[in-house]
N, C-alpha and C. Protein backbone atom coordinates (compact mmCIF):
# COMPACT_ATOMS: atom_id res chain seq x y z
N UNK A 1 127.09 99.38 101.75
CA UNK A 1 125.65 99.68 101.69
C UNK A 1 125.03 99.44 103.06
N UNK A 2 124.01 100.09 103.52
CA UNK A 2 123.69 100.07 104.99
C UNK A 2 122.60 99.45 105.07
N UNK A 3 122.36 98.56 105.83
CA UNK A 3 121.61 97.47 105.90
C UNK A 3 120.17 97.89 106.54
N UNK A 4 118.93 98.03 106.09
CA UNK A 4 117.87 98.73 106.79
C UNK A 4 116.84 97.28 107.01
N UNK A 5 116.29 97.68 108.18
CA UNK A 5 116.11 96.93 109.32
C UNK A 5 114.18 96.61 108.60
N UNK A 6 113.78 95.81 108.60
CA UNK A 6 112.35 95.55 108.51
C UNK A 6 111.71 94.11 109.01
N UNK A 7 110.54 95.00 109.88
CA UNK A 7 109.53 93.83 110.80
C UNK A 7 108.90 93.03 110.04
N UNK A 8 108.62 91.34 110.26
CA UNK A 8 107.86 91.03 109.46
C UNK A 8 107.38 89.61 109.78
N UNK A 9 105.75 89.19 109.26
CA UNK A 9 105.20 88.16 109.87
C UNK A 9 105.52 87.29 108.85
N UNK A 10 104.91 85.86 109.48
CA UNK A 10 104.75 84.46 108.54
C UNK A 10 103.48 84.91 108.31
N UNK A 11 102.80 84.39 106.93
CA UNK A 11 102.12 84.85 106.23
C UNK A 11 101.61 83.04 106.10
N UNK A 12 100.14 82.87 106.52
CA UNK A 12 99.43 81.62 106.48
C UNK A 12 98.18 81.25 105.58
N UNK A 13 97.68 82.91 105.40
CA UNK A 13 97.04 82.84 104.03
C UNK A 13 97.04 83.46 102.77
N UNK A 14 96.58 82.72 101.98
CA UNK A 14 97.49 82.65 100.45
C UNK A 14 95.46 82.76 99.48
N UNK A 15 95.92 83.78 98.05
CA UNK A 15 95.08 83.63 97.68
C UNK A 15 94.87 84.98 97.26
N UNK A 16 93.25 85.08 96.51
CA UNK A 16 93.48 87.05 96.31
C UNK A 16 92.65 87.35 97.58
N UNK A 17 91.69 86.98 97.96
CA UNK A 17 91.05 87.20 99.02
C UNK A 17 91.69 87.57 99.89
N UNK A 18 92.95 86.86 100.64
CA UNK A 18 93.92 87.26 101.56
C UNK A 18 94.89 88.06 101.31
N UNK A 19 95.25 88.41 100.26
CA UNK A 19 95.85 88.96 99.46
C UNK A 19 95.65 90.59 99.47
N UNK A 20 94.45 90.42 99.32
CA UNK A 20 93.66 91.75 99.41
C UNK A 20 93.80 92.36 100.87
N UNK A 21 93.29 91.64 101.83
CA UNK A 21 93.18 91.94 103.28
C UNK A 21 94.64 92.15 103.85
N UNK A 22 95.31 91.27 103.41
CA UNK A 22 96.69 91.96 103.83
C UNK A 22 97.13 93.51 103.50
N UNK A 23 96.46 93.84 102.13
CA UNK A 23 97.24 95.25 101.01
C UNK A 23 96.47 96.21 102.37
N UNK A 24 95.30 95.67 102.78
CA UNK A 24 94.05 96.44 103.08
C UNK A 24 94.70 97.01 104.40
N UNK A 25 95.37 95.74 105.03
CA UNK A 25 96.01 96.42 106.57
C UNK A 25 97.22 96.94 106.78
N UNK A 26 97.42 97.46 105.22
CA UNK A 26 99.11 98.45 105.05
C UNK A 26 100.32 97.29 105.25
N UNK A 27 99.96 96.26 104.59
CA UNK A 27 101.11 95.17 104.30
C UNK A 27 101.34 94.45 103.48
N UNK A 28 102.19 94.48 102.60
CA UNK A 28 102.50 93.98 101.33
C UNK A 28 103.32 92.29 101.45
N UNK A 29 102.15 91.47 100.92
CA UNK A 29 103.15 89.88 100.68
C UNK A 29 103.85 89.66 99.93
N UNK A 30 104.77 89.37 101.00
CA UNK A 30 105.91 88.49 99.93
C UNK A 30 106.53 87.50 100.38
N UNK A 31 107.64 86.88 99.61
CA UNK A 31 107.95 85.20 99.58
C UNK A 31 109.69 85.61 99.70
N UNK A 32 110.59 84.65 100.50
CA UNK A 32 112.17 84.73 100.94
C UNK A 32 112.25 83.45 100.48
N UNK A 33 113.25 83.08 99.20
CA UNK A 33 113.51 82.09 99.02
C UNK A 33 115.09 82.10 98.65
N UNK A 34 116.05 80.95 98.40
CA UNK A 34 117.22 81.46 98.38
C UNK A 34 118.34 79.57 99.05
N UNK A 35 119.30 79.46 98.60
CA UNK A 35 119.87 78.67 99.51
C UNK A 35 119.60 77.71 99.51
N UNK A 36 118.95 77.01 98.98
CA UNK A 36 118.30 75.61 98.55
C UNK A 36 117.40 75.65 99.84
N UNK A 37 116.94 76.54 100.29
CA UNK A 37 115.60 75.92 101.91
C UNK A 37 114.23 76.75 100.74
N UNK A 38 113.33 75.88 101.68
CA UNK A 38 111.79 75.77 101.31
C UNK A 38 111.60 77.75 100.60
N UNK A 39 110.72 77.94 100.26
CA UNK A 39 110.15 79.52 100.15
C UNK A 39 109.71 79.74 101.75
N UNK A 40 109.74 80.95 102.04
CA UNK A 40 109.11 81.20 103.42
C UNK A 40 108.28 82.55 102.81
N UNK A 41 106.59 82.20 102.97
CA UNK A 41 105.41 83.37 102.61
C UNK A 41 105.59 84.34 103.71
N UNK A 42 105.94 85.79 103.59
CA UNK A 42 105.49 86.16 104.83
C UNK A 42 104.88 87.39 104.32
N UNK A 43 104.78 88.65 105.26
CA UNK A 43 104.18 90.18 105.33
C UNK A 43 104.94 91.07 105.58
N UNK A 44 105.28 92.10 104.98
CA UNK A 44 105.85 93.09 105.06
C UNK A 44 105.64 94.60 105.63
N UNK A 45 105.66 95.32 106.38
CA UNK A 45 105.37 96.44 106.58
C UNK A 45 104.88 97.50 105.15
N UNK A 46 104.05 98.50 104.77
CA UNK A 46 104.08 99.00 103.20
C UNK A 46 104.78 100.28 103.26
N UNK A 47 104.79 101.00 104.18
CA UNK A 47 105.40 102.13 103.74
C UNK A 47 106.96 102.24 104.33
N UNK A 48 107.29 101.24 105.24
CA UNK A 48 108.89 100.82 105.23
C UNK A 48 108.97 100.08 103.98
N UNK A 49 108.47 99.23 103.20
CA UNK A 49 109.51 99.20 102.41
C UNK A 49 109.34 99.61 101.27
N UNK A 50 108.38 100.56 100.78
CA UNK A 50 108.51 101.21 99.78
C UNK A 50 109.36 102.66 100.09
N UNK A 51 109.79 102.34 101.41
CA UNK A 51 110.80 103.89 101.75
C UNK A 51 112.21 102.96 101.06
N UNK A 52 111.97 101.26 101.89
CA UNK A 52 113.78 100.88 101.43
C UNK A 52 114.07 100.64 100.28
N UNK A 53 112.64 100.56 99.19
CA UNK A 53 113.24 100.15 97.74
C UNK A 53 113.19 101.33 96.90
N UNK A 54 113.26 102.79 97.67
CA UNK A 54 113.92 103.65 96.91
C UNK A 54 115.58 103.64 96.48
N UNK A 55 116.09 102.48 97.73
CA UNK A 55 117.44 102.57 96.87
C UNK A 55 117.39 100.90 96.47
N UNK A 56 118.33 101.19 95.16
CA UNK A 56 118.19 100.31 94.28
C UNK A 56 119.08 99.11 94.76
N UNK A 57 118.66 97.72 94.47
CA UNK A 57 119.36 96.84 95.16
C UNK A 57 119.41 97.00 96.80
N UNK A 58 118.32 97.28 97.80
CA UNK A 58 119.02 97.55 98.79
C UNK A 58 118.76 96.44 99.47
N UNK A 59 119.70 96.29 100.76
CA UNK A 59 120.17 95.18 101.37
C UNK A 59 118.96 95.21 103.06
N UNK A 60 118.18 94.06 103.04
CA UNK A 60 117.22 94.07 104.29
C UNK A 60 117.87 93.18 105.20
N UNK A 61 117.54 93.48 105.99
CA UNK A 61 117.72 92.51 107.87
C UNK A 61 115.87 92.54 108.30
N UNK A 62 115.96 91.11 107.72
CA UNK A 62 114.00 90.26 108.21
C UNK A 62 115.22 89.43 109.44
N UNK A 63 113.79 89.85 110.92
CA UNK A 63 113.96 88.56 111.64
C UNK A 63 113.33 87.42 110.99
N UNK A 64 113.77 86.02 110.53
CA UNK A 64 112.42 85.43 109.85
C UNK A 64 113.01 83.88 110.57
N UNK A 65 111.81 83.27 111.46
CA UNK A 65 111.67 82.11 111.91
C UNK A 65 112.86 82.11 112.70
N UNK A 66 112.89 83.35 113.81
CA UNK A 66 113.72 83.52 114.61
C UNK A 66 114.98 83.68 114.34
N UNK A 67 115.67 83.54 113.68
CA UNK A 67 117.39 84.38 113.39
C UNK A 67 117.11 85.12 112.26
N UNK A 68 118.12 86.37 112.16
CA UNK A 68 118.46 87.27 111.32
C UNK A 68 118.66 86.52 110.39
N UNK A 69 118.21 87.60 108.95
CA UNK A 69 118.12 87.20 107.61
C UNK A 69 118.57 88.33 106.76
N UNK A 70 119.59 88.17 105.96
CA UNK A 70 119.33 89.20 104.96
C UNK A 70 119.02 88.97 103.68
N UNK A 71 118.60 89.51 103.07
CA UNK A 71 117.74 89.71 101.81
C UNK A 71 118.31 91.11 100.73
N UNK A 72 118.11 90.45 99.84
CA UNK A 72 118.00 91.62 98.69
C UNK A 72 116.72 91.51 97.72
N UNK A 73 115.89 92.48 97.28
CA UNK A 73 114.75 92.75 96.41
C UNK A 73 115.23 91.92 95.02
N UNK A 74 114.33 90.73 94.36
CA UNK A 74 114.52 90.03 92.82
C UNK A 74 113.51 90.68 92.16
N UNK A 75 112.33 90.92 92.62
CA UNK A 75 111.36 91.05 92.02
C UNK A 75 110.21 91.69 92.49
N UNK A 76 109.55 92.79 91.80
CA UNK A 76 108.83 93.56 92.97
C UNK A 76 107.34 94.18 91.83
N UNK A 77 106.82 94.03 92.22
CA UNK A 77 105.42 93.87 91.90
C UNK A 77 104.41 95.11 92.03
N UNK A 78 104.34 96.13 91.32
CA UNK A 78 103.69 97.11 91.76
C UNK A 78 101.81 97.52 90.66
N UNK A 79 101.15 98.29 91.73
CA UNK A 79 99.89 98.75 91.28
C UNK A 79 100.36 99.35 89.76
N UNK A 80 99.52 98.84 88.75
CA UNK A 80 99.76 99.72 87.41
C UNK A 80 99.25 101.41 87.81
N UNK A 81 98.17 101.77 88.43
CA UNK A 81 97.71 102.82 88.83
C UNK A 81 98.44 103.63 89.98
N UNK A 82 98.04 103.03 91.23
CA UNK A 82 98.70 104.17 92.46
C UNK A 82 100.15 103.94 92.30
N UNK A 83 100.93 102.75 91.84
CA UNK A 83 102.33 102.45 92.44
C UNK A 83 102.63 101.67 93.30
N UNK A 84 102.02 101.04 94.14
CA UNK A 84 101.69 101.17 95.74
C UNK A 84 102.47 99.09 95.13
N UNK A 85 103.06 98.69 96.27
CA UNK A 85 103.32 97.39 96.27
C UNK A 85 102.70 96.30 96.01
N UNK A 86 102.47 95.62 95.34
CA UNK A 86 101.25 94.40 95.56
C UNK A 86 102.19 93.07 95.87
N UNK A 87 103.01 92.75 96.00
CA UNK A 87 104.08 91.50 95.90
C UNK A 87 105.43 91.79 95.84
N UNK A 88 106.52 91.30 96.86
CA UNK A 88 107.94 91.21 96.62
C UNK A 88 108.53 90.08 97.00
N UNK A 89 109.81 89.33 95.79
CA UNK A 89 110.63 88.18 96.39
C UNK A 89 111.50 88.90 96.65
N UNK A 90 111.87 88.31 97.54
CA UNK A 90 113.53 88.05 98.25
C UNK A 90 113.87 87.27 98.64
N UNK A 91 115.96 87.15 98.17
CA UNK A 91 116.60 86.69 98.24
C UNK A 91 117.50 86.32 98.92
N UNK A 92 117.71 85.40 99.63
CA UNK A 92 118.77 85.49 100.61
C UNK A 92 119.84 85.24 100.41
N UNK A 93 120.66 86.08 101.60
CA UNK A 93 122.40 86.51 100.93
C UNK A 93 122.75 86.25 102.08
N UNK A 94 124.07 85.86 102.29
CA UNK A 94 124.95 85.98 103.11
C UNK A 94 126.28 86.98 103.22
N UNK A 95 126.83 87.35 104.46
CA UNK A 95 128.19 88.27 103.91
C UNK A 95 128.97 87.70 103.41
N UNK A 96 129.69 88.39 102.78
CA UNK A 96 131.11 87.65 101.99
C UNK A 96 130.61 86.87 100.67
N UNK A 97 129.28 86.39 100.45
CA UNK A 97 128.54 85.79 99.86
C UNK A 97 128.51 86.94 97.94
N UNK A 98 129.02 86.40 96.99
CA UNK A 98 129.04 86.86 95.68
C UNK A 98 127.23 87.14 94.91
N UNK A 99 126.83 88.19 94.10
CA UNK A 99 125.74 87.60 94.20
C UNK A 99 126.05 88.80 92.80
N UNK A 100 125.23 88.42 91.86
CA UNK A 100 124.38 88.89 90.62
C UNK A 100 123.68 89.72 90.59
N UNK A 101 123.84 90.95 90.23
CA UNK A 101 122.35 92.22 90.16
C UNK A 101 122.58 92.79 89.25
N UNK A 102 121.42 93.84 88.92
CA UNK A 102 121.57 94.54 87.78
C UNK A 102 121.44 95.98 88.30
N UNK A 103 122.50 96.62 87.81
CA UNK A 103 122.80 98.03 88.45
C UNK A 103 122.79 99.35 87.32
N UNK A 104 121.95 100.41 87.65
CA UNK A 104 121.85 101.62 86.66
C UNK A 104 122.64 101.70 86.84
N UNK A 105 122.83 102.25 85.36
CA UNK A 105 123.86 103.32 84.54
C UNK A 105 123.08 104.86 84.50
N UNK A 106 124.22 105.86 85.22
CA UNK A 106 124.28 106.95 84.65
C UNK A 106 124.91 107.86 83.81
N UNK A 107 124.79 108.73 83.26
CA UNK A 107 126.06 109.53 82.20
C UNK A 107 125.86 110.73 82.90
N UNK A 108 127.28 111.43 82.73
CA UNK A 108 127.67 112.59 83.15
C UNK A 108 128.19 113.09 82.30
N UNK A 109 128.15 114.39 81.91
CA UNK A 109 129.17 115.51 81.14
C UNK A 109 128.37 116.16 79.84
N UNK A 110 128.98 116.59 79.01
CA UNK A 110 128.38 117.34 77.67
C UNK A 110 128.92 117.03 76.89
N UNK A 111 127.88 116.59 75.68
CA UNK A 111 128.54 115.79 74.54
C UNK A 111 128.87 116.72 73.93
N UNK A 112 129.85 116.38 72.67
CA UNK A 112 130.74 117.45 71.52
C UNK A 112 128.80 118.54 71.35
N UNK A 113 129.49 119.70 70.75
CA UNK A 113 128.58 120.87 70.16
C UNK A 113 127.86 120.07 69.22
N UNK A 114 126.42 120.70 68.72
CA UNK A 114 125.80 120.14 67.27
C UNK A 114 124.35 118.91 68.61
N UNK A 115 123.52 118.96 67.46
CA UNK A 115 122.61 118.64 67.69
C UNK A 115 122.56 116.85 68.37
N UNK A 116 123.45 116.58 68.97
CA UNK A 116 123.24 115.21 69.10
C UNK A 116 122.33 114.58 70.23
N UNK A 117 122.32 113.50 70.58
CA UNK A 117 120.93 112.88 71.53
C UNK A 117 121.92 111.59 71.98
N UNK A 118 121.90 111.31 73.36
CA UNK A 118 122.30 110.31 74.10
C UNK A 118 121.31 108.94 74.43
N UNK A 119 121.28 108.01 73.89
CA UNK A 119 120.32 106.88 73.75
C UNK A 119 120.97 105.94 74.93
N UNK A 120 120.27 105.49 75.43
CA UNK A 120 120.65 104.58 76.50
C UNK A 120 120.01 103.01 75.78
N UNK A 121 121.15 102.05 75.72
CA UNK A 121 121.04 100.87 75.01
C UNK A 121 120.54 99.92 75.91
N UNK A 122 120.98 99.78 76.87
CA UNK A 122 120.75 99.23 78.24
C UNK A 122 120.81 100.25 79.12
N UNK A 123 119.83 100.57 80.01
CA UNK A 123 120.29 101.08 81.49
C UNK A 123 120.42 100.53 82.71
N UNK A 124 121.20 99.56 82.71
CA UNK A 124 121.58 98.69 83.33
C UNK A 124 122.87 97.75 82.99
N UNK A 125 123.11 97.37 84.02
CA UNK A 125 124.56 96.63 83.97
C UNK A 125 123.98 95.74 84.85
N UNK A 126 124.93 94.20 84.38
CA UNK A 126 125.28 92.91 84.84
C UNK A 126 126.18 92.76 86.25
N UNK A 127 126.63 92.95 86.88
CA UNK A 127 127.38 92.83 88.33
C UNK A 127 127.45 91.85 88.71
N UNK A 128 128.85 91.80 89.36
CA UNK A 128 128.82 90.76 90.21
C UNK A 128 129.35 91.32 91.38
N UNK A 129 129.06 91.21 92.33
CA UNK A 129 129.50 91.82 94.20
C UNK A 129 129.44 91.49 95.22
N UNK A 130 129.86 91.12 95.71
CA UNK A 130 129.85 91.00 97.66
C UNK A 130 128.15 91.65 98.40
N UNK A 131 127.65 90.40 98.63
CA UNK A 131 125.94 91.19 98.76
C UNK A 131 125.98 92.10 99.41
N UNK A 132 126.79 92.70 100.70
CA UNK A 132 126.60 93.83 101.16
C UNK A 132 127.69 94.64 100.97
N UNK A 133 128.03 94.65 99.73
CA UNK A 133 128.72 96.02 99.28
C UNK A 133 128.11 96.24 97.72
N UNK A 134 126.88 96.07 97.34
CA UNK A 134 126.40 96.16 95.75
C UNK A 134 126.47 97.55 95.76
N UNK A 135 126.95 98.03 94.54
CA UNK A 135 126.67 99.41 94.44
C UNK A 135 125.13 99.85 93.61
N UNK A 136 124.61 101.18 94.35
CA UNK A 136 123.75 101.35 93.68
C UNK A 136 123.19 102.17 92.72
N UNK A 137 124.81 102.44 91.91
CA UNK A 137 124.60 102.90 90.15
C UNK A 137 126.14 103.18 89.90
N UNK A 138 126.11 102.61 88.47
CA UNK A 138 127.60 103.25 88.55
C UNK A 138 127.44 104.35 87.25
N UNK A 139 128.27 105.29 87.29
CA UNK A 139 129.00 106.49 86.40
C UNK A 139 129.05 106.35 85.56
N UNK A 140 129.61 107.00 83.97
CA UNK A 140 130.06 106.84 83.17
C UNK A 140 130.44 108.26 82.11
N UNK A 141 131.53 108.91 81.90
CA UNK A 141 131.47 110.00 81.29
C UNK A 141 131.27 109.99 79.82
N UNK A 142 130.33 111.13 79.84
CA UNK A 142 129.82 110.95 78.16
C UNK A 142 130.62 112.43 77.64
N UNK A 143 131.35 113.06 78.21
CA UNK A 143 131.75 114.42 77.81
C UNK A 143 132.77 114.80 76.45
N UNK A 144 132.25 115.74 75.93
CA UNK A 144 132.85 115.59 74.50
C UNK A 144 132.90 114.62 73.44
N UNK A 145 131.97 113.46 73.95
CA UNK A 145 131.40 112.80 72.39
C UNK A 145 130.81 113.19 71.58
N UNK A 146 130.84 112.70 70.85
CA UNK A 146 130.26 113.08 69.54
C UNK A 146 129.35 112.24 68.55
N UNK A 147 128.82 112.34 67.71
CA UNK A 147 127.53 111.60 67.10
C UNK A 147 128.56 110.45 66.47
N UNK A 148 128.05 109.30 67.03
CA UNK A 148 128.63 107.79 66.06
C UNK A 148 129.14 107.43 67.37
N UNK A 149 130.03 108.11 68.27
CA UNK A 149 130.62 107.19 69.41
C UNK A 149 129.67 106.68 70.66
N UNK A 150 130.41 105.20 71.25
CA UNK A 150 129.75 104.38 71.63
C UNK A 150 129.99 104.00 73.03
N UNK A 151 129.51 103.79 73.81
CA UNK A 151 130.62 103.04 75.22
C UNK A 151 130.05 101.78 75.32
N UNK A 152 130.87 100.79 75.64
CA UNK A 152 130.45 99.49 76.07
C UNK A 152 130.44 99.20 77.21
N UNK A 153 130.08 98.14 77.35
CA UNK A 153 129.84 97.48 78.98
C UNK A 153 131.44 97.33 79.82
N UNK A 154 132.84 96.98 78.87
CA UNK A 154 133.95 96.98 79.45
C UNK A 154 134.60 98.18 79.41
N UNK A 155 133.66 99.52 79.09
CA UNK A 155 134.60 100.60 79.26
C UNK A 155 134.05 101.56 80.62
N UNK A 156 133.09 101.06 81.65
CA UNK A 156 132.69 101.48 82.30
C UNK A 156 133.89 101.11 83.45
N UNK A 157 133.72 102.06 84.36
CA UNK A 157 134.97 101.92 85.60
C UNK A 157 134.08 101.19 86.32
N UNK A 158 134.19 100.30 87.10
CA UNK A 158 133.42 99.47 88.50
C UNK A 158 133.61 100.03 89.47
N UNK A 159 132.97 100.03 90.80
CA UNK A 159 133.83 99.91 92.08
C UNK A 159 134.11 99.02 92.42
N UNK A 160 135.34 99.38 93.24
CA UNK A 160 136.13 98.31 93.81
C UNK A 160 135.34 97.53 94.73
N UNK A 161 136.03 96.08 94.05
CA UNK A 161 135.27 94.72 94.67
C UNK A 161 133.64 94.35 93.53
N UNK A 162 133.34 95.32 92.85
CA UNK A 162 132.20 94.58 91.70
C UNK A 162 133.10 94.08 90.43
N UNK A 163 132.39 92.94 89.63
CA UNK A 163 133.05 92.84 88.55
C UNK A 163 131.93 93.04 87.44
N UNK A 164 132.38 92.70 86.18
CA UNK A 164 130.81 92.49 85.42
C UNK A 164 130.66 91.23 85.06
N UNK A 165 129.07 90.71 84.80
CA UNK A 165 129.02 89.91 84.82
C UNK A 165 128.38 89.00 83.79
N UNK A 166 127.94 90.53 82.55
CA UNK A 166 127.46 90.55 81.59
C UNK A 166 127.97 90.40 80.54
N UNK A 167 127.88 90.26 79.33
CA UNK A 167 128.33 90.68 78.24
C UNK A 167 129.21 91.91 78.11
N UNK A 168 130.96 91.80 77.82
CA UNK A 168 131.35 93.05 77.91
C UNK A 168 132.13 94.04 76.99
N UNK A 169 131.07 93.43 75.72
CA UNK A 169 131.16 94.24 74.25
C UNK A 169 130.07 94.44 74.00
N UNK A 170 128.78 94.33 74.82
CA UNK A 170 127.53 94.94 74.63
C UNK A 170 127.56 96.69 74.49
N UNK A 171 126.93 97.46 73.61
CA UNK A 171 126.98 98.57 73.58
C UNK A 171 125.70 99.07 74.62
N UNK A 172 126.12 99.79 76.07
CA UNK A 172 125.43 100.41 77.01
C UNK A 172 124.93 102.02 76.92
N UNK A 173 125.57 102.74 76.36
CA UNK A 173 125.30 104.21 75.46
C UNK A 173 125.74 104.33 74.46
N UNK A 174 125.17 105.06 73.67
CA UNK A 174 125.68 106.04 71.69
C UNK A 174 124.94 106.63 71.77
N UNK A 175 125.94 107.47 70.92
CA UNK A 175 125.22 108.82 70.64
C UNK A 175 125.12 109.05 69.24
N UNK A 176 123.48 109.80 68.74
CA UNK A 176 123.76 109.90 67.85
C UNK A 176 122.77 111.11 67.64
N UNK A 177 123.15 111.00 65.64
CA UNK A 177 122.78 112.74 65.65
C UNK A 177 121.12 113.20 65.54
N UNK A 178 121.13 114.14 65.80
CA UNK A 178 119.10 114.49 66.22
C UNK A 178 119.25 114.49 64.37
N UNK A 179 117.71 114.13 64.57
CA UNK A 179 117.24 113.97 62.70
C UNK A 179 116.41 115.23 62.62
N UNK A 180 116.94 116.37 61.45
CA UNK A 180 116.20 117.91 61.20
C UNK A 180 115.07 117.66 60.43
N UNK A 181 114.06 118.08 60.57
CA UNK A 181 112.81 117.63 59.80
C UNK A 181 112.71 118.52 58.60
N UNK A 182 112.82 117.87 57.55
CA UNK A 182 112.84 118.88 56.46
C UNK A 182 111.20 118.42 55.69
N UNK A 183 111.05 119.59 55.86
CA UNK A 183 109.35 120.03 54.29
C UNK A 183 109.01 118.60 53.59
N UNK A 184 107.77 118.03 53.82
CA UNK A 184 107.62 116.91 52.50
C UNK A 184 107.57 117.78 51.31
N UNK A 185 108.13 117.16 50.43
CA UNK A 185 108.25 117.18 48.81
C UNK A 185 107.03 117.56 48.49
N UNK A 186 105.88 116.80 48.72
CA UNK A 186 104.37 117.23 48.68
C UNK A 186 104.01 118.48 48.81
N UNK A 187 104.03 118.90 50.06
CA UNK A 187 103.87 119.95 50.62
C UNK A 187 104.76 121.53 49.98
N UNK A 188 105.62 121.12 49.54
CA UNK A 188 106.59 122.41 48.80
C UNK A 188 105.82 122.37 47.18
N UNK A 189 105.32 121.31 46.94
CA UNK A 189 104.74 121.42 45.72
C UNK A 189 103.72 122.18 45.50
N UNK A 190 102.78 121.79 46.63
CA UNK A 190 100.89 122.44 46.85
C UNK A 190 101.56 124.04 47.21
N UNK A 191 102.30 124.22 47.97
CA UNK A 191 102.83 125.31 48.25
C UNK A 191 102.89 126.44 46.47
N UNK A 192 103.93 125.78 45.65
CA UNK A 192 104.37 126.63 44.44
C UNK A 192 102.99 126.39 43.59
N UNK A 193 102.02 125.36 43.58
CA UNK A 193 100.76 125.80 42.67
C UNK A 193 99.76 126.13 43.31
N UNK A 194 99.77 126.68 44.35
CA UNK A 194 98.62 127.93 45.10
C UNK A 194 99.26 129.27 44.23
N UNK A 195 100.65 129.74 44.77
CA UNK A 195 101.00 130.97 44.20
C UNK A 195 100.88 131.02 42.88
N UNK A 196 101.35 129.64 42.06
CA UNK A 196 100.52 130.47 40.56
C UNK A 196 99.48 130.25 40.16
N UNK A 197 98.17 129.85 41.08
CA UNK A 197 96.64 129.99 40.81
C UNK A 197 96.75 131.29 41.58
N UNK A 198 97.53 131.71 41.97
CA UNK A 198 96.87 133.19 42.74
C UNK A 198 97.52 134.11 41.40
N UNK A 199 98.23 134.44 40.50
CA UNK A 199 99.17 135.18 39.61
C UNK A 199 98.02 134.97 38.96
């Protein structure tokens, strides 16, 4: 995963007031905690990193309190309305360093013929990975299932070097069959005593 680069200050005031004035000058606060050291408040650039948390889990390089830092996104805080950032933690990682995330699931292929519907139970998976190699979604073929079958969390392939880290008889997709809407009973009734008030 490629490590994207973001500028960023110590952050000295705290509060909504400041809070605000920060959003106001195109910079989103947030907090680096991690490693047993203190939280460090700082400021973020807004439209770098709402460019880097289009990919999921992605891996940052903060200069912070003079040496390189990397980070991964825990928690991210957005406008119910525009979208727009209001708050992000991060975590600090080291290389070689194992770390916990939760990674989409996608499905690929075409289920058996007949009306069926693909339910996603979780869309997400448990991981465990090397912080700078997290992947950011893994696969899963749904092709030629059929209504009742299921995949679990241990039938998904990993990439190499993730493990799981979840539950791995949790059911992650099933499929099952679309429900045909048939006539209320009611309704077929009012139906047959119109036609014989009309006779």
């Amino acid at each position: 995963m490629a490590e994207i680069k973001l500028a960023t200050e110590a952050r000295t005031e705290f509060g909504k007031g400041a809070a605000r004035r920060i959003r106001r000058a195109d910079l989103v606060p947030g907090v680096v905690y991690g490693h047993g050291a203190e939280p460090v408040h700082i400021t973020l650039p807004g439209h770098e990193l709402l460019l880097a948390l289009r990919t999921a889990n992605v891996l940052i390089g903060l200069e912070l309190e003079g040496k390189d830092t990397l980070v991964i996104p825990k928690a991210v805080q957005r406008h119910p309305l525009k979208g727009t950032i209001e708050h992000v933690d991060l975590l600090t990682v080291k290389r070689g360093e194992k770390v916990q995330v939760e990674v989409a699931v996608h499905a690929e292929g075409d289920l058996a013929p007949g009306a069926n519907l693909l339910e996603y139970v979780q869309a997400t998976l448990l991981v465990e990975a090397e912080a700078t190699h997290i992947p950011e979604a893994v696969t899963v073929s749904v092709e030629g299932l059929d209504a009742g079958a299921s995949i679990l969390a241990k039938d998904i392939e990993l990439p190499k070097g993730a493990a799981l880290a979840g539950d791995e008889d949790a059911i992650v997709i099933q499929v099952v069959a679309a429900q045909i809407e048939e006539p209320a009973e009611d309704e077929a009734v009012e139906g047959e005593e119109t036609e014989g008030a009309e006779a």
